[in-house]
N, C-alpha and C. Protein backbone atom coordinates (compact mmCIF):
# COMPACT_ATOMS: atom_id res chain seq x y z
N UNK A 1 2.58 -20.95 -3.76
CA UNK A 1 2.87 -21.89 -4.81
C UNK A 1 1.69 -22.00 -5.77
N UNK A 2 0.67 -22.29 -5.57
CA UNK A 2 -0.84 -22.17 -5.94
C UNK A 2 -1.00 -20.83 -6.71
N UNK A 3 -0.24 -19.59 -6.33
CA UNK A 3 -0.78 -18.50 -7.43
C UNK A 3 0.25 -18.29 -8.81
N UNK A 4 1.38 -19.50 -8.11
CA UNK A 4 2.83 -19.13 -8.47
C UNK A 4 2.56 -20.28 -10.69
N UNK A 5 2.10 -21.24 -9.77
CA UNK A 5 1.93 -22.78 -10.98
C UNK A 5 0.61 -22.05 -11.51
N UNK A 6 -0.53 -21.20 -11.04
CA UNK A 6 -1.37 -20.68 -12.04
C UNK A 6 -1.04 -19.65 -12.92
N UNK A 7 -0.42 -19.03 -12.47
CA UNK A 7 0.33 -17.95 -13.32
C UNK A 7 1.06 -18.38 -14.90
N UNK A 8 1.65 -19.65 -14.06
CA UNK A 8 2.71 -20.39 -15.10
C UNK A 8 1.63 -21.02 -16.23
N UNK A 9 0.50 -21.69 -15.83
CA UNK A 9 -0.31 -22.53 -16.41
C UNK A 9 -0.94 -21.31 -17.25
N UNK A 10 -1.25 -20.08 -17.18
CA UNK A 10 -1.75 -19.02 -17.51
C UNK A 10 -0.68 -18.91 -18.88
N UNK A 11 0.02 -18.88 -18.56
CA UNK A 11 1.16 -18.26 -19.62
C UNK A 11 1.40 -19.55 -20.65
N UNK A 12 1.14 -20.69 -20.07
CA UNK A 12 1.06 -21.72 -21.07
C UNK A 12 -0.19 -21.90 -22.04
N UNK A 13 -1.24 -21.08 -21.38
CA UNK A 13 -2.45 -21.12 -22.55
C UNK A 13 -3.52 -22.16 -21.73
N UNK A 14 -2.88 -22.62 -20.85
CA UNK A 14 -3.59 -24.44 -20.17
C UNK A 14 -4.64 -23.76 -19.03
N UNK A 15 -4.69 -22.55 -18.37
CA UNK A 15 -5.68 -22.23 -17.42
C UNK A 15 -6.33 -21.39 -17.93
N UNK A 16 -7.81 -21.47 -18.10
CA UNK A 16 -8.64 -20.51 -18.64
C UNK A 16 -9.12 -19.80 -17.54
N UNK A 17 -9.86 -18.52 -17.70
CA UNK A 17 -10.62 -17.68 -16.62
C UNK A 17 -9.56 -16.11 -16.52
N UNK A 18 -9.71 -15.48 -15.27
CA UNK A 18 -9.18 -14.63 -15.21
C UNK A 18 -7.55 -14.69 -15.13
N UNK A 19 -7.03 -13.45 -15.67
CA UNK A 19 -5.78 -13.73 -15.96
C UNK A 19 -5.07 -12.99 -14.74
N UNK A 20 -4.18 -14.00 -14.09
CA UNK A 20 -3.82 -13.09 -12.47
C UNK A 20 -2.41 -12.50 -12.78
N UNK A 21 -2.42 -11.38 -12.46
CA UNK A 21 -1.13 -10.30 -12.95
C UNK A 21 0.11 -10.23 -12.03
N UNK A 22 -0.07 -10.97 -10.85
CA UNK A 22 0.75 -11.53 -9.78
C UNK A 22 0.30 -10.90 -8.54
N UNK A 23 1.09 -10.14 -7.49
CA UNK A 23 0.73 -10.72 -5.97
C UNK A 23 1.49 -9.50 -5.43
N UNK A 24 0.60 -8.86 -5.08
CA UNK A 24 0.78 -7.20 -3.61
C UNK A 24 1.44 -8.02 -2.56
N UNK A 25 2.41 -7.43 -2.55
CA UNK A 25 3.16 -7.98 -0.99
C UNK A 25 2.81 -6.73 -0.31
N UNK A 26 1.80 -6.45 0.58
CA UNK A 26 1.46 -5.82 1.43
C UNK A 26 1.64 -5.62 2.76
N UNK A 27 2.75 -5.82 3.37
CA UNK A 27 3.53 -6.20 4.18
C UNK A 27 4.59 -7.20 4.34
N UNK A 28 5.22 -7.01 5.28
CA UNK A 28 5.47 -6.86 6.27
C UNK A 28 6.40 -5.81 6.78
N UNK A 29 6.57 -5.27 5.42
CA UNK A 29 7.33 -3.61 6.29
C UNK A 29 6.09 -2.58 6.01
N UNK A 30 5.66 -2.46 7.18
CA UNK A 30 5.09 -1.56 7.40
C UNK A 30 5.11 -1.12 8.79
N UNK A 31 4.52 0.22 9.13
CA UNK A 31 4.82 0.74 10.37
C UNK A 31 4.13 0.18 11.55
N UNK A 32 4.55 0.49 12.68
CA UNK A 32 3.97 -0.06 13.84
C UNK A 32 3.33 0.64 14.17
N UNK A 33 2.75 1.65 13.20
CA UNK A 33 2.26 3.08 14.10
C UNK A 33 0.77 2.79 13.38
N UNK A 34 0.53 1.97 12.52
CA UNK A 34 -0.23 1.79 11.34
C UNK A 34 -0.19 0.53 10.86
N UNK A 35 -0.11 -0.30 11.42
CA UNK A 35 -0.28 -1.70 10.77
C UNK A 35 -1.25 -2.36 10.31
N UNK A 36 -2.27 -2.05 10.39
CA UNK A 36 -3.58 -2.40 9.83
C UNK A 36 -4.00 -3.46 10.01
N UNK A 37 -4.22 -4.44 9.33
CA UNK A 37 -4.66 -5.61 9.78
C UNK A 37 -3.64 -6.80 10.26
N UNK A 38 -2.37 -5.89 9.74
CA UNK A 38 -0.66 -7.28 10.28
C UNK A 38 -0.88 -6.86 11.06
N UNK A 39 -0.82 -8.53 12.02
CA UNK A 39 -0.29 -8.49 13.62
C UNK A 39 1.39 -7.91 13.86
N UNK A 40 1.31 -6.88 14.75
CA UNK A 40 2.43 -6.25 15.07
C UNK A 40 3.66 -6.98 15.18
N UNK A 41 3.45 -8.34 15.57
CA UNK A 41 5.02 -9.30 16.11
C UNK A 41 5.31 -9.63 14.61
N UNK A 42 4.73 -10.18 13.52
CA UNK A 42 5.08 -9.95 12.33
C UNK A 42 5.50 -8.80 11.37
N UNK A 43 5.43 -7.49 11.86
CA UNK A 43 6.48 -6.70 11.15
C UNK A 43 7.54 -6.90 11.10
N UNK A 44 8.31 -6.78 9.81
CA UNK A 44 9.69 -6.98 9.60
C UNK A 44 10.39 -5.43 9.27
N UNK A 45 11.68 -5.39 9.54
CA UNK A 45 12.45 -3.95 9.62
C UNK A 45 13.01 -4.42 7.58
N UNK A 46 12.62 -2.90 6.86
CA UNK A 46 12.51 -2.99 5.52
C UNK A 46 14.00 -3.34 4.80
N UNK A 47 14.32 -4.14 4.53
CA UNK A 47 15.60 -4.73 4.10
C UNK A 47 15.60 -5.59 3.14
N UNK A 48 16.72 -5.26 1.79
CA UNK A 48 16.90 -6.18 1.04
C UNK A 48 16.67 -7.63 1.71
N UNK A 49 17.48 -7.75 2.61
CA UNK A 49 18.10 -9.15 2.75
C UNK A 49 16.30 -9.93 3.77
N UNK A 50 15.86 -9.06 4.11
CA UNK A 50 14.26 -9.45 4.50
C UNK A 50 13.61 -9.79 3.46
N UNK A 51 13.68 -8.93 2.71
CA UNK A 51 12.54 -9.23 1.84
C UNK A 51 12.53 -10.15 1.10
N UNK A 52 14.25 -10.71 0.61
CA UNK A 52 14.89 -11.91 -0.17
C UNK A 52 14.10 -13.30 0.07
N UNK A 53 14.64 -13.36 1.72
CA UNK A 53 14.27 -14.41 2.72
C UNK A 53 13.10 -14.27 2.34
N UNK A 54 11.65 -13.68 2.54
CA UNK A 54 10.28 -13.56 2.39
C UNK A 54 9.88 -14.30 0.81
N UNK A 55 10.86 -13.72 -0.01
CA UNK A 55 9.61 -14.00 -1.05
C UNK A 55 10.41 -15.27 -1.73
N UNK A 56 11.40 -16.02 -1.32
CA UNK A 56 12.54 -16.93 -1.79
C UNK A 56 11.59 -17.58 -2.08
N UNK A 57 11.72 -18.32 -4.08
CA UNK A 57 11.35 -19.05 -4.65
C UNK A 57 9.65 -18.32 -5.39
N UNK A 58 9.43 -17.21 -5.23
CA UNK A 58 8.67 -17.25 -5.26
C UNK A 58 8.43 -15.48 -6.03
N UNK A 59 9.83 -14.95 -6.58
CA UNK A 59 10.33 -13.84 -7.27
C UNK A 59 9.52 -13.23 -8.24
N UNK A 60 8.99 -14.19 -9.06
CA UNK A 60 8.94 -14.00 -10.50
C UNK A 60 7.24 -13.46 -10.03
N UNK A 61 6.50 -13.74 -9.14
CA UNK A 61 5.14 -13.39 -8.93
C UNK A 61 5.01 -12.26 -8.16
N UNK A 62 5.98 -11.67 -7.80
CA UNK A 62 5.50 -10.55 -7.25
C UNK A 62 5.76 -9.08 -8.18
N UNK A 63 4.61 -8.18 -7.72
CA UNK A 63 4.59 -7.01 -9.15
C UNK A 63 4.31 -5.66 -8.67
N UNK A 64 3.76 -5.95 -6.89
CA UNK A 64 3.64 -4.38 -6.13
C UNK A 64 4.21 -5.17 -4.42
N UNK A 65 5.18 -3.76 -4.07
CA UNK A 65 5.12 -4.13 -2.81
C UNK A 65 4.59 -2.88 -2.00
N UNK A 66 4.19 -2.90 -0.97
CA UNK A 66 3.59 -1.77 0.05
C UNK A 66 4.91 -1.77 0.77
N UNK A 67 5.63 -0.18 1.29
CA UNK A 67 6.09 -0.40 2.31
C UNK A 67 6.00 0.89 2.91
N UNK A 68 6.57 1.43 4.40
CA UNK A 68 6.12 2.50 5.35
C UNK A 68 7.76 3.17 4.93
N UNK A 69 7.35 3.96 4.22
CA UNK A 69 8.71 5.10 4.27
C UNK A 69 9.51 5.23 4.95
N UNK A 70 8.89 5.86 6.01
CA UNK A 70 9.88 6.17 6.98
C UNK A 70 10.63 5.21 7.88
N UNK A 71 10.46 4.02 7.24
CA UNK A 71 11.03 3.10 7.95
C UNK A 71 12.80 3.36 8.20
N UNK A 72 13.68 2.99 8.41
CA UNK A 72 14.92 2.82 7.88
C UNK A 72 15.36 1.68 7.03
N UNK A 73 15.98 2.42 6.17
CA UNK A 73 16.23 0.99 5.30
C UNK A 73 15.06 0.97 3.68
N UNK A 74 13.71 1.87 4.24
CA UNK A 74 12.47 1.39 3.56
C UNK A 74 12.98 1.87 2.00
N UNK A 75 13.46 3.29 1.73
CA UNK A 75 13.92 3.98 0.90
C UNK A 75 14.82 3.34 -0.33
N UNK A 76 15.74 2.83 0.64
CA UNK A 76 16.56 1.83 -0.20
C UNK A 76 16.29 0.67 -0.89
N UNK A 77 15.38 -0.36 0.17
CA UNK A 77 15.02 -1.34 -0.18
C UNK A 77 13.28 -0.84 -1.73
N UNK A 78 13.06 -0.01 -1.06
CA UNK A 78 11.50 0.39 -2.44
C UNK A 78 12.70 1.12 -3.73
N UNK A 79 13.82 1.37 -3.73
CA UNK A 79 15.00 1.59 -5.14
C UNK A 79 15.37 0.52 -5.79
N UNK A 80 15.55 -0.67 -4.73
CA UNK A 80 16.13 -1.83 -5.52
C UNK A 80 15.08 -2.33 -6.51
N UNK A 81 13.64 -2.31 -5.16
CA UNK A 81 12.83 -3.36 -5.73
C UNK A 81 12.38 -2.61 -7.13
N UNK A 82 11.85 -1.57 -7.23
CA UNK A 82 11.90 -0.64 -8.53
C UNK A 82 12.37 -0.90 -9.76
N UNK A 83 14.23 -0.70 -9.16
CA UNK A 83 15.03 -1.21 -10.29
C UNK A 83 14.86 -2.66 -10.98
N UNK A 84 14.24 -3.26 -10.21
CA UNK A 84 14.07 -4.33 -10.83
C UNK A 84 12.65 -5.04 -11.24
N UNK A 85 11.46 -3.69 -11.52
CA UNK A 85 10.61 -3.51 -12.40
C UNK A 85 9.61 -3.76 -11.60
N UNK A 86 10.03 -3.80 -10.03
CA UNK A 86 8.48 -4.23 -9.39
C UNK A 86 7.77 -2.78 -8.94
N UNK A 87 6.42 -2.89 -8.78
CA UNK A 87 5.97 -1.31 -8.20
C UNK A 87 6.02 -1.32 -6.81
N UNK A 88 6.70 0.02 -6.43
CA UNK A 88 6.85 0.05 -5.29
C UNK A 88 5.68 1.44 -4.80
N UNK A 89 4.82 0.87 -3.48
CA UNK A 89 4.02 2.12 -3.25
C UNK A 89 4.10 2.53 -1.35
N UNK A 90 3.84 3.78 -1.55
CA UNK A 90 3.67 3.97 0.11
C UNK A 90 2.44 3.63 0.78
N UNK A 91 2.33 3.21 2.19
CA UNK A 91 1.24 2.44 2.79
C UNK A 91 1.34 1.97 4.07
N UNK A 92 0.68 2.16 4.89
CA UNK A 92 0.41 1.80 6.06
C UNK A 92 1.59 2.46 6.60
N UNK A 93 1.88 3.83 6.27
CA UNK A 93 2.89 4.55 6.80
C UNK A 93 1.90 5.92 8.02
N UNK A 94 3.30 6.21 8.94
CA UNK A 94 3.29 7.43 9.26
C UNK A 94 4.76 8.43 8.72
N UNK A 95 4.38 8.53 7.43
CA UNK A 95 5.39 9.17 6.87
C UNK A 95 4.76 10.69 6.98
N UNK A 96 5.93 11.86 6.97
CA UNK A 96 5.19 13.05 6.81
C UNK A 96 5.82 13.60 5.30
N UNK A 97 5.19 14.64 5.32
CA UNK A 97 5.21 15.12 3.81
C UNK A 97 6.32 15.33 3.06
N UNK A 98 7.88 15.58 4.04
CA UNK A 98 8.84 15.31 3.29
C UNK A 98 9.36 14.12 3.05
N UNK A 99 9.04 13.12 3.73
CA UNK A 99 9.67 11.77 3.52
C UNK A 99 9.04 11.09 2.72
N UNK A 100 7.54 11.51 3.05
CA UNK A 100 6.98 10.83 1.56
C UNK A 100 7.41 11.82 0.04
N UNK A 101 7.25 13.06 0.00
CA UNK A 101 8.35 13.16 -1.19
C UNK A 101 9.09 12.67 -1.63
N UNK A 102 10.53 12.42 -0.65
CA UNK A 102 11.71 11.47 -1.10
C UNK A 102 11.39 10.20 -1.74
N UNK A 103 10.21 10.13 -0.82
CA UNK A 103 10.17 8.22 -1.15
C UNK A 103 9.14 7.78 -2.63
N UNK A 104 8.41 9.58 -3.08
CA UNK A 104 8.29 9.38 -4.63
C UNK A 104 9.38 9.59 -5.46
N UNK A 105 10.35 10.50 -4.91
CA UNK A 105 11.45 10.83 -5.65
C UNK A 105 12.70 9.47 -5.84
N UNK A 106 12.42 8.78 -5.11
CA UNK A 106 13.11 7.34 -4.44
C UNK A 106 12.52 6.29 -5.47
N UNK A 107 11.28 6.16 -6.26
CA UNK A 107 11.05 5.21 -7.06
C UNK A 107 9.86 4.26 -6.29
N UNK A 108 9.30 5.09 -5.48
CA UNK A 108 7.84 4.99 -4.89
C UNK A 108 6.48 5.80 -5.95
N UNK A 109 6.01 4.75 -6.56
CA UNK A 109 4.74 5.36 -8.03
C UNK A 109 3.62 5.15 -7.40
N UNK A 110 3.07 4.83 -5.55
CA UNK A 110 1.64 4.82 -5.51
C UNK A 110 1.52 4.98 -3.84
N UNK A 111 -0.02 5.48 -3.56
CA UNK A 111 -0.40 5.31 -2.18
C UNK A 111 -1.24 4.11 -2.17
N UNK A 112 -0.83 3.66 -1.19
CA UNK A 112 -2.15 2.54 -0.55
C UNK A 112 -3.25 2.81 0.16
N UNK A 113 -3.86 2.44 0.02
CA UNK A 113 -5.28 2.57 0.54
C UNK A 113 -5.33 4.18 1.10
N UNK A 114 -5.36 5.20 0.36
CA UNK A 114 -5.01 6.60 0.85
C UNK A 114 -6.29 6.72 1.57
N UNK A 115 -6.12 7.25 2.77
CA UNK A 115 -6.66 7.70 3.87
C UNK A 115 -6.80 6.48 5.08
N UNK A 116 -6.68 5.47 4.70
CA UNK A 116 -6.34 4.29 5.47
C UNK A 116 -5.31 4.14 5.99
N UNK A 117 -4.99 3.68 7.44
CA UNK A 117 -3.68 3.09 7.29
C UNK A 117 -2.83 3.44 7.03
N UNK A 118 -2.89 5.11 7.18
CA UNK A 118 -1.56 6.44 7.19
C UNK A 118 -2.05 7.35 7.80
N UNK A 119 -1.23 8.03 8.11
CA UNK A 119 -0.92 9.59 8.85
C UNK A 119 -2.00 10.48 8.26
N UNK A 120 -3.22 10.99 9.19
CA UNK A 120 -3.77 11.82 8.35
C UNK A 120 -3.64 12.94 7.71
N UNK A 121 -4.53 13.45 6.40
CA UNK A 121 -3.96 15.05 6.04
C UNK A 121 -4.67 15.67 7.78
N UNK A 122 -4.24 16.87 7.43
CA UNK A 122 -4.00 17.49 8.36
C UNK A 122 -3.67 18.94 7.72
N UNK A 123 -4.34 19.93 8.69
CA UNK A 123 -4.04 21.76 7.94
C UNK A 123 -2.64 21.73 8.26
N UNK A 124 -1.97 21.59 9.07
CA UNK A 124 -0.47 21.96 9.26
C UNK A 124 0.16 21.20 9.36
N UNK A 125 -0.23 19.59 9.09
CA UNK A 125 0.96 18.14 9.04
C UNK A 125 0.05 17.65 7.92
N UNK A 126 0.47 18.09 6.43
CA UNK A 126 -0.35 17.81 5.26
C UNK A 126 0.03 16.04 4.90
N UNK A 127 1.35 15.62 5.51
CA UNK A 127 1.67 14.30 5.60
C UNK A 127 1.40 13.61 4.32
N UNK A 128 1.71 12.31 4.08
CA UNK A 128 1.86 11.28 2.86
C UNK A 128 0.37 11.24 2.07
N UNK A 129 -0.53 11.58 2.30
CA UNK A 129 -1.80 12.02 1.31
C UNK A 129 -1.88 13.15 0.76
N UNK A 130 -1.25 14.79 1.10
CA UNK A 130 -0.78 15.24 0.60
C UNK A 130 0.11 15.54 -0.86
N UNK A 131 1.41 14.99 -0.04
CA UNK A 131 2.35 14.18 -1.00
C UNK A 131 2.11 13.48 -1.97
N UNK A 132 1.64 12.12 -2.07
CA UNK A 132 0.55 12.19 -3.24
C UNK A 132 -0.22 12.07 -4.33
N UNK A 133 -0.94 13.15 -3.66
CA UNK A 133 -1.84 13.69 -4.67
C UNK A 133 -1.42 15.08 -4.99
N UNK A 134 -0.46 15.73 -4.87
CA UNK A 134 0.07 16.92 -5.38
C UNK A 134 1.26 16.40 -6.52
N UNK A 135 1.69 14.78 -6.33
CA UNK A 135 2.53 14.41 -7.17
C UNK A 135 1.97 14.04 -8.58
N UNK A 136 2.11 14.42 -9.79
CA UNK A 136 1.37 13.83 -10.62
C UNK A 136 1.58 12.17 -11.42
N UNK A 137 3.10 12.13 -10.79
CA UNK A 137 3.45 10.28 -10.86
C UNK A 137 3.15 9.77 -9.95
N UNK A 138 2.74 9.92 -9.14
CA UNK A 138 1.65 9.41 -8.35
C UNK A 138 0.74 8.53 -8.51
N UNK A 139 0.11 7.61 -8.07
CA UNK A 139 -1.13 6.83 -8.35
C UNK A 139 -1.67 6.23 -7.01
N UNK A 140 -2.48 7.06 -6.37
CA UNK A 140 -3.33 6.86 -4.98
C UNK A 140 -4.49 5.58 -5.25
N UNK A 141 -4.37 4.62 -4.50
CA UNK A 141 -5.39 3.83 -4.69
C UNK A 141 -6.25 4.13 -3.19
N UNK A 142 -7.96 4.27 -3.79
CA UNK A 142 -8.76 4.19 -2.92
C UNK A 142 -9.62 3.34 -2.77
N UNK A 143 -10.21 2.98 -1.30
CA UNK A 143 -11.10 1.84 -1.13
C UNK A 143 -12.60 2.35 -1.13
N UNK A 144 -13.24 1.75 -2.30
CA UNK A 144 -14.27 2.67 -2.83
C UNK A 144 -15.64 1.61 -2.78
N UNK A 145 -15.20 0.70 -1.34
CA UNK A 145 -16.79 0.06 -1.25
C UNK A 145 -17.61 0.82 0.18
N UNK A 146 -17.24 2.08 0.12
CA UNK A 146 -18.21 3.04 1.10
C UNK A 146 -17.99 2.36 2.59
N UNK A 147 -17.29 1.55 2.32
CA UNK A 147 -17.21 1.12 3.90
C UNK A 147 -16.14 1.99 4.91
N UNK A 148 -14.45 1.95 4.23
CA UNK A 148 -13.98 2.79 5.17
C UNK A 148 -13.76 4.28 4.46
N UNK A 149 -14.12 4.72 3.59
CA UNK A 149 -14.18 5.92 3.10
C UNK A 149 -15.79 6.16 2.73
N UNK A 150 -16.11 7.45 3.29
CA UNK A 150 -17.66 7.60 3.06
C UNK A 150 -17.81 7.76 1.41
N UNK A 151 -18.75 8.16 0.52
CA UNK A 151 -18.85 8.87 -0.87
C UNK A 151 -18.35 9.72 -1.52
N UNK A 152 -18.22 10.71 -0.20
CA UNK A 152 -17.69 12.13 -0.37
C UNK A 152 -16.34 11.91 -0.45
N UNK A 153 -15.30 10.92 -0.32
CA UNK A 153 -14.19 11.25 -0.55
C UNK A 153 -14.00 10.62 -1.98
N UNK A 154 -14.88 9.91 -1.90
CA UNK A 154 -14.58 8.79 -3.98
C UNK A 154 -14.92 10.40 -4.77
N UNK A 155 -15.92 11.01 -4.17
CA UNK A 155 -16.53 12.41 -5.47
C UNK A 155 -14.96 13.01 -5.32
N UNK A 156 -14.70 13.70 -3.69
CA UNK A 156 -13.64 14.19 -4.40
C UNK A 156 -12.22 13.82 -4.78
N UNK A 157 -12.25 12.53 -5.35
CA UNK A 157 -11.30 11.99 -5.83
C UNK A 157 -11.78 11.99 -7.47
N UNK A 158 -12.86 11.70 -7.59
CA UNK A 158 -12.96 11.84 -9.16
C UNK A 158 -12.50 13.37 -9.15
N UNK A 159 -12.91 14.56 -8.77
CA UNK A 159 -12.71 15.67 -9.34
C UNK A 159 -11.14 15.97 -8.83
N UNK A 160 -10.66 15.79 -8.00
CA UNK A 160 -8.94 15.97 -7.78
C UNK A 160 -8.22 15.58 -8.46
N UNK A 161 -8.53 14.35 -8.68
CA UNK A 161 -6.91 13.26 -9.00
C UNK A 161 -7.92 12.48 -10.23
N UNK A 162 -8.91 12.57 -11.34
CA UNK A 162 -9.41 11.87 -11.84
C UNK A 162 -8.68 10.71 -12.93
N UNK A 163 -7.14 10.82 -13.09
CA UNK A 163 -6.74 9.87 -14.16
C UNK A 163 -5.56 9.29 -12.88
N UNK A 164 -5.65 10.09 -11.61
CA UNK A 164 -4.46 9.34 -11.03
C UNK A 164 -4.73 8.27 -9.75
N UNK A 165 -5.52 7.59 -10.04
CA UNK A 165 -6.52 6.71 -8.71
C UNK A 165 -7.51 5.85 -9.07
N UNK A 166 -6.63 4.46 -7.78
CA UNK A 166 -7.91 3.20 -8.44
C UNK A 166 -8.14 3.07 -7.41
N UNK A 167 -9.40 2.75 -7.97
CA UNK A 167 -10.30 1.96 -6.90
C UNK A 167 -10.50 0.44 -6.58
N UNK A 168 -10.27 0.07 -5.56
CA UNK A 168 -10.21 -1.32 -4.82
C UNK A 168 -11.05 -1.78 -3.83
N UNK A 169 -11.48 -3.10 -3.36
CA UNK A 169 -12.20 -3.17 -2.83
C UNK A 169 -11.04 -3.74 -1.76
N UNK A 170 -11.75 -3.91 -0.08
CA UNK A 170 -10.98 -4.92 0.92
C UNK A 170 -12.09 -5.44 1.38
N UNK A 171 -11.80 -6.48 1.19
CA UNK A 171 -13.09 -7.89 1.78
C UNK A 171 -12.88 -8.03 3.11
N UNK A 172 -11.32 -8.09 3.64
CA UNK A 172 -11.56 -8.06 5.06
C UNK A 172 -11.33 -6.92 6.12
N UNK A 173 -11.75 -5.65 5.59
CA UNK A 173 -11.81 -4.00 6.48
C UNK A 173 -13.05 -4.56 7.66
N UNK A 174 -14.18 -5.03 6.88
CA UNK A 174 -15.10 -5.03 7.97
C UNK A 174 -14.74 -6.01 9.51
N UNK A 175 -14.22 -6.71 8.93
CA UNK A 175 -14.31 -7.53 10.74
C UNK A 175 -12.95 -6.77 11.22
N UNK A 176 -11.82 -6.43 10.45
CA UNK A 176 -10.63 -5.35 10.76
C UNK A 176 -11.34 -4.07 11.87
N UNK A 177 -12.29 -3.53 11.14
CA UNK A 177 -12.89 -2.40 11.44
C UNK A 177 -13.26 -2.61 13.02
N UNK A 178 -14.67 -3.85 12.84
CA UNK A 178 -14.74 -4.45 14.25
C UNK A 178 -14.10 -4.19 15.33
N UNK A 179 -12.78 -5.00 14.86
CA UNK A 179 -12.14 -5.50 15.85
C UNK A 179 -11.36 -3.89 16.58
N UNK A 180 -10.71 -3.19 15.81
CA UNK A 180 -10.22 -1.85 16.03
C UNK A 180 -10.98 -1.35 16.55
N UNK A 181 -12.57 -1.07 16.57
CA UNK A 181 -13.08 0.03 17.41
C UNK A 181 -13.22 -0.42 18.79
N UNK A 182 -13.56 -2.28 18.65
CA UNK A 182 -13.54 -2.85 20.42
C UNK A 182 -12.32 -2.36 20.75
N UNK A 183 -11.49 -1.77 20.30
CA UNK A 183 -10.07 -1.93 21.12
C UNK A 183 -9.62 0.03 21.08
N UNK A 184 -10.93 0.71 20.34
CA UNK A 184 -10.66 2.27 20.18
C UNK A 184 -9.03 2.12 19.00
N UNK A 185 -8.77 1.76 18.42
CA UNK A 185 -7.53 1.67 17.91
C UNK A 185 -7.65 2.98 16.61
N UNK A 186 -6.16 3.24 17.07
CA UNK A 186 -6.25 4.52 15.99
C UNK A 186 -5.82 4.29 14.70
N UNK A 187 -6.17 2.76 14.60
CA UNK A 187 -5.52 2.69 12.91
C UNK A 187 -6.46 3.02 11.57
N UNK A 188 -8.19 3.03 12.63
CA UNK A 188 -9.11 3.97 11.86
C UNK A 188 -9.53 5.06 11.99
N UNK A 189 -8.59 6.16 11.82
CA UNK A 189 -8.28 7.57 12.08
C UNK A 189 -8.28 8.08 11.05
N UNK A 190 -7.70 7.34 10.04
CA UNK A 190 -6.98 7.80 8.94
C UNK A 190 -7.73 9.21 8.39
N UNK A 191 -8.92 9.50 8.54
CA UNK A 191 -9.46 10.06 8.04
C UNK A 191 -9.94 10.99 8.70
N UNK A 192 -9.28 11.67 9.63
CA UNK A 192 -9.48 12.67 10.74
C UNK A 192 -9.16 13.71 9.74
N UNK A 193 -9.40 14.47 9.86
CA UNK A 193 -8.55 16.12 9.08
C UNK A 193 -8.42 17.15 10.26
């Protein structure tokens, strides 16, 4: 409600400062294989009628959603939301390289946190980072505060993909990070090759 009445106050001219462009729904469809920092009992299975319930009253502020491809259902539900002007991106998936195709061909325009929190590339399972960055409607966002991607992958992202990739920060990877290695968790893998 709080980002919902600033937004509004924004558009009235009445809140000065930064201007907030609305609100990443970054779950709750995402995979169980990859959930990242959502606690697992809070994944939801990717559905219109989920996502309705989720964001009820609260429509007009949302402008990206994350969801895991290969979900069932995920395909359909990232077409609607599309059609109806929101960005839909892949994330915290174990999608492989044809499903993430579909699911750019489906009205999916971005990766999340690429190399995070998905299926790694791989020489013979080139999987949803692949996919892409071979797509040129595409738009891979990377996390470029050296914490879970070393340097070497921001360089070769400027020289790969240089007009198709932003950079973002995550404030809470580090105690995430923490907590995943006390537990060996493979959700920081992402970056195995």
């Amino acid at each position: 409600a709080v980002v919902q009445t600033a937004m509004q106050q924004q558009a009235a001219g009445k809140l000065p400062g930064a201007h907030i462009l609305g609100v990443h729904l970054e779950g709750p469809f995402l995979s169980p294989e990859r959930p990242g920092a959502m606690p697992p009992a809070a994944l939801l299975p990717p559905t219109l009628a989920a996502y309705q319930t989720l964001v009820q009253g609260y429509e007009s502020v949302i402008r990206q959603v994350t969801l895991a491809p290969e979900l069932p259902g995920a395909l359909e539900l990232g077409a609607a939301l599309a059609a109806r002007g929101i960005r839909v991106q892949a994330g915290h998936t174990d999608a492989d390289y044809e499903t993430a195709q579909r699911a750019f061909s489906a009205g999916f325009t971005g990766l999340c946190h690429t190399f995070n929190a998905c299926r790694p590339l791989r020489h013979r399972d080139p999987g949803v980072v692949a996919a892409a960055l071979l797509d040129p409607n595409v738009t891979t966002e990377c996390i470029c505060d050296l914490f879970p991607l070393p340097p070497e992958f921001k360089q070769s992202f400027d020289q790969a993909v240089p007009d198709a990739y932003r950079m973002e920060l995550d404030q809470g990877l580090n105690q995430h990070h923490n907590e995943a290695q006390e537990q060996n968790s493979p959700e920081m893998d992402g970056m195995s090759m």
